[in-house]
N, C-alpha and C. Protein backbone atom coordinates (compact mmCIF):
# COMPACT_ATOMS: atom_id res chain seq x y z
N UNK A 1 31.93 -16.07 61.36
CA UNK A 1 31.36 -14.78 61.04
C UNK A 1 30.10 -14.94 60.19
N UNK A 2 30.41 -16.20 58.74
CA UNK A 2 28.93 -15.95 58.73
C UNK A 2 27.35 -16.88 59.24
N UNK A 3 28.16 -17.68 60.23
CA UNK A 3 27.04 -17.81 60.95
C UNK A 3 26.26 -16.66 61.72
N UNK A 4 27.26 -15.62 62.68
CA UNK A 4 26.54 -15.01 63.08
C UNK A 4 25.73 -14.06 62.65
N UNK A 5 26.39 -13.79 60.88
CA UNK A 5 25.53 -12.72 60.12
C UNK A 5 24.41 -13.11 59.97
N UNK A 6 23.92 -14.96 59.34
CA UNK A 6 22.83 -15.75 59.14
C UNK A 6 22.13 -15.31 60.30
N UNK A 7 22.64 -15.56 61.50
CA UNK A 7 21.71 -15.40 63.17
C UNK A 7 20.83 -14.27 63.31
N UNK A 8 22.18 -12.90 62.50
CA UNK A 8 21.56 -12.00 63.09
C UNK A 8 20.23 -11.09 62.02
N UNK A 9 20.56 -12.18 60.58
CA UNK A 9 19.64 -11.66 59.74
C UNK A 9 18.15 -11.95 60.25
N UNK A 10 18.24 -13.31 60.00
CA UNK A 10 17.23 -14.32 60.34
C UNK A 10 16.41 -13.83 61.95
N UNK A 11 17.22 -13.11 62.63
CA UNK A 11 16.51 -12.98 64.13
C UNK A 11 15.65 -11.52 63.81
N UNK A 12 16.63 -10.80 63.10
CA UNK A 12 15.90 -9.30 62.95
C UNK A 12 15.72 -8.70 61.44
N UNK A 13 15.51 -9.80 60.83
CA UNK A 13 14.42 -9.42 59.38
C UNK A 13 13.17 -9.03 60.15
N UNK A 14 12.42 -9.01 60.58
CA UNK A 14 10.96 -9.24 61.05
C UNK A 14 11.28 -7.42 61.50
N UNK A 15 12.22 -6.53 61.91
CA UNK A 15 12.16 -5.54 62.24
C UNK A 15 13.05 -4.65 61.58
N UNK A 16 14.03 -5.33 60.63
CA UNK A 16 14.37 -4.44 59.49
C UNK A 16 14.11 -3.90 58.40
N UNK A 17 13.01 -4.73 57.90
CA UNK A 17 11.89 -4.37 56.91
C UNK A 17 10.70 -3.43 57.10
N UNK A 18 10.75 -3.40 58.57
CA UNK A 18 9.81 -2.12 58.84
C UNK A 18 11.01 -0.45 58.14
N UNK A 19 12.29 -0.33 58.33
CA UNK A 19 12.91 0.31 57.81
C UNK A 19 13.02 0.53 56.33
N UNK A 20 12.89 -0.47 55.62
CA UNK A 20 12.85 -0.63 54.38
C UNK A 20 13.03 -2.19 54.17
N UNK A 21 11.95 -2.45 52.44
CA UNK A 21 12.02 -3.85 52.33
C UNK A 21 13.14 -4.74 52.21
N UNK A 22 14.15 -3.76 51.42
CA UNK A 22 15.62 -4.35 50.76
C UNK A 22 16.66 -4.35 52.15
N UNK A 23 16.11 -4.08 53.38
CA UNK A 23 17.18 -4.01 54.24
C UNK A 23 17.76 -5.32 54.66
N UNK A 24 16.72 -6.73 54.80
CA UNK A 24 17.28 -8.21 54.94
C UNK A 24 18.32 -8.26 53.97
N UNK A 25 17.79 -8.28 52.85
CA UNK A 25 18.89 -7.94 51.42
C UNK A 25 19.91 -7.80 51.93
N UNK A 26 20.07 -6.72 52.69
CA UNK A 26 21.77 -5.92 52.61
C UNK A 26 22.27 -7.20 53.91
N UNK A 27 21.78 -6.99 54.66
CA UNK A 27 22.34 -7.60 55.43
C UNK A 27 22.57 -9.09 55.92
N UNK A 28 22.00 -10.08 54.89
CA UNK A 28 21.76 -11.41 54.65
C UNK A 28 23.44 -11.25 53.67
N UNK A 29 23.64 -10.48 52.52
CA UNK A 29 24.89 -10.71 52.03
C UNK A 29 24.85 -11.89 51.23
N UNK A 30 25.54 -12.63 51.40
CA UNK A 30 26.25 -14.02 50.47
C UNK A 30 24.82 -14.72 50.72
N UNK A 31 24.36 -14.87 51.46
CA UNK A 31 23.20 -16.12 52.25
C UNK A 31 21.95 -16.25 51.91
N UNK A 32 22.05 -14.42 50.69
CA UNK A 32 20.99 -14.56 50.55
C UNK A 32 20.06 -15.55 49.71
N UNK A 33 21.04 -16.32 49.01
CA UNK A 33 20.32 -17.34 47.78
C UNK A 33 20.12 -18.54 48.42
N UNK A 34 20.44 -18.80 49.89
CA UNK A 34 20.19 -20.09 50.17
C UNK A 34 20.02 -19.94 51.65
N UNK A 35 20.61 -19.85 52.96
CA UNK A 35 19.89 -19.95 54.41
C UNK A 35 18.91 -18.84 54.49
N UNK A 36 18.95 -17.56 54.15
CA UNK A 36 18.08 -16.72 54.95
C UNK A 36 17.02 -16.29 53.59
N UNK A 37 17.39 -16.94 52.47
CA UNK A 37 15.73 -16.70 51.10
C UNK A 37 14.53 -16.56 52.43
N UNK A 38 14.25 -17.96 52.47
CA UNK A 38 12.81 -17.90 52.91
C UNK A 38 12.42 -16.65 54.19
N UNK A 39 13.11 -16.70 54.52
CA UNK A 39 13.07 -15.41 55.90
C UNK A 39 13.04 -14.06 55.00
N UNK A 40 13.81 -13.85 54.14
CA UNK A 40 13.71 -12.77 53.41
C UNK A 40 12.28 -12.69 52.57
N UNK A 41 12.16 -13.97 51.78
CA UNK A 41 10.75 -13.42 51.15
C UNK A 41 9.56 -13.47 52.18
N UNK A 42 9.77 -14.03 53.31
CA UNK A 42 8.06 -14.22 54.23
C UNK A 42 8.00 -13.22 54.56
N UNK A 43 9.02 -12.15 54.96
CA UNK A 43 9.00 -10.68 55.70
C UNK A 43 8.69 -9.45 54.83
N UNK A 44 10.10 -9.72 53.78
CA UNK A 44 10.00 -8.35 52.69
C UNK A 44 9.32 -8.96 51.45
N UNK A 45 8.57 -9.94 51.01
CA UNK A 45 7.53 -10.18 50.18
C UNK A 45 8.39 -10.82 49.04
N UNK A 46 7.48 -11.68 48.57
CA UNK A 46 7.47 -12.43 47.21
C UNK A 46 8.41 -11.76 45.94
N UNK A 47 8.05 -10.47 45.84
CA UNK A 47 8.64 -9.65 45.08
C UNK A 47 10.53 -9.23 45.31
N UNK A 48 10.63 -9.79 46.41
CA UNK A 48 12.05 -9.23 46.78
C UNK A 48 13.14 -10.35 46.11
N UNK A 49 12.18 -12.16 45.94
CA UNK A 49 13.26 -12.79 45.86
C UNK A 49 13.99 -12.81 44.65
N UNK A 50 13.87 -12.45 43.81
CA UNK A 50 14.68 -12.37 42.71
C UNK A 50 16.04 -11.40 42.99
N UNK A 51 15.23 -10.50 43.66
CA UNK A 51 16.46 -9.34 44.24
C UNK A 51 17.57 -10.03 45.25
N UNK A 52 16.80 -10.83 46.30
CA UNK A 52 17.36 -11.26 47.13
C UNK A 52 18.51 -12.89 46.74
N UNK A 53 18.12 -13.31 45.83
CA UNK A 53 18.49 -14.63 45.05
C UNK A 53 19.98 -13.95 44.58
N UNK A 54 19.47 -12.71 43.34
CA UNK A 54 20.99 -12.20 42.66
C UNK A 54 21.61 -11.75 43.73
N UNK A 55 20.88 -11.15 44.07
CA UNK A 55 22.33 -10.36 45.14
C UNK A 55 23.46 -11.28 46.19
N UNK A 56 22.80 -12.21 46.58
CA UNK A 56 23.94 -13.29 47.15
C UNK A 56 24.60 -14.25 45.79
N UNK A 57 23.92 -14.19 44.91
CA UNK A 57 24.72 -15.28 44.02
C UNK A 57 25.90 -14.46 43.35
N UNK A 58 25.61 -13.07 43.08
CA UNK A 58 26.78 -12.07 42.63
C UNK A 58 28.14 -12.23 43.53
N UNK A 59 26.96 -11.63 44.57
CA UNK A 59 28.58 -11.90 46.07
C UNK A 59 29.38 -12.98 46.27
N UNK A 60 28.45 -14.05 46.07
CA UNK A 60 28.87 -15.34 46.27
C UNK A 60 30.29 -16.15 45.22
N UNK A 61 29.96 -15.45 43.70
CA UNK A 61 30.82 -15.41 42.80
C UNK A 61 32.21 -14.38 42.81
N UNK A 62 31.75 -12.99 43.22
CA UNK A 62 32.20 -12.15 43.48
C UNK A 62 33.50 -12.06 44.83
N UNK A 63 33.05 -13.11 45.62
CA UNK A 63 34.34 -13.15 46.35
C UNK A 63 35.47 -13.53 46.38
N UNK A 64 35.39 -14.81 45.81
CA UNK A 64 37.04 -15.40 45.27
C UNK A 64 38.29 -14.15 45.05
N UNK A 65 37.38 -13.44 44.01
CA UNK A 65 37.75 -12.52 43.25
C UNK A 65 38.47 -11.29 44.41
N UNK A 66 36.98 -10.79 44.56
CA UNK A 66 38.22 -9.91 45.78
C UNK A 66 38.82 -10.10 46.56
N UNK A 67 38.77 -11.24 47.25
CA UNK A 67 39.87 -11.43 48.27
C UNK A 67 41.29 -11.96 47.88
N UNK A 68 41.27 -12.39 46.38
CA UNK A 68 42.31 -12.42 45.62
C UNK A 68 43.13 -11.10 45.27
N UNK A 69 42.31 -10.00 44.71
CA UNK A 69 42.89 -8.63 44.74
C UNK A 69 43.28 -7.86 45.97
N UNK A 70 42.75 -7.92 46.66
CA UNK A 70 42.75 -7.56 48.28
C UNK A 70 44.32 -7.93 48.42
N UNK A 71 44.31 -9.11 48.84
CA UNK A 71 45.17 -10.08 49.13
C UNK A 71 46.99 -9.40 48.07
N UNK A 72 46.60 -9.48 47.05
CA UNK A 72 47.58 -8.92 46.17
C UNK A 72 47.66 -7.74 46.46
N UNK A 73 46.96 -6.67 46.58
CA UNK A 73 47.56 -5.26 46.96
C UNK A 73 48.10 -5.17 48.12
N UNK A 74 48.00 -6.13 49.22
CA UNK A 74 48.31 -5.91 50.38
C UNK A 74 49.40 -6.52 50.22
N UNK A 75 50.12 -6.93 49.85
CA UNK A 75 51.37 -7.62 49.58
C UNK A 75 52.12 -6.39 48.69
């Protein structure tokens, strides 16, 4: 799954940023601090990567976590 999210960021950043800059953002997710950065800043600009850096490193930390709670309520 997240290969194909990487695929499908990386293929259609170049036409989601015409929608808005932060849209690679959303949809890069976890990846954003490391496979799809550079695709994110060449498209939605220099200015995004800090945005684009935290926001996967949050998620990236951030998951253990919920799928631990998840996991427990569903039980």
């Amino acid at each position: 799954m997240n290969l194909l999210r990487e695929l499908i960021t990386i293929a259609t950043a170049w036409l989601t940023v015409k929608l808005d800059k932060y849209a690679p953002i959303a949809m890069g997710r976890a990846t954003d601090m490391d496979t799809t950065l550079p695709i994110i800043v060449r498209y939605s600009g220099q200015e995004t990567f800090i945005t684009a850096f935290s926001s996967g490193f949050i998620l990236t930390i951030a998951a253990p976590f919920t799928i631990t709670a998840v996991a427990a309520l569903a039980h």
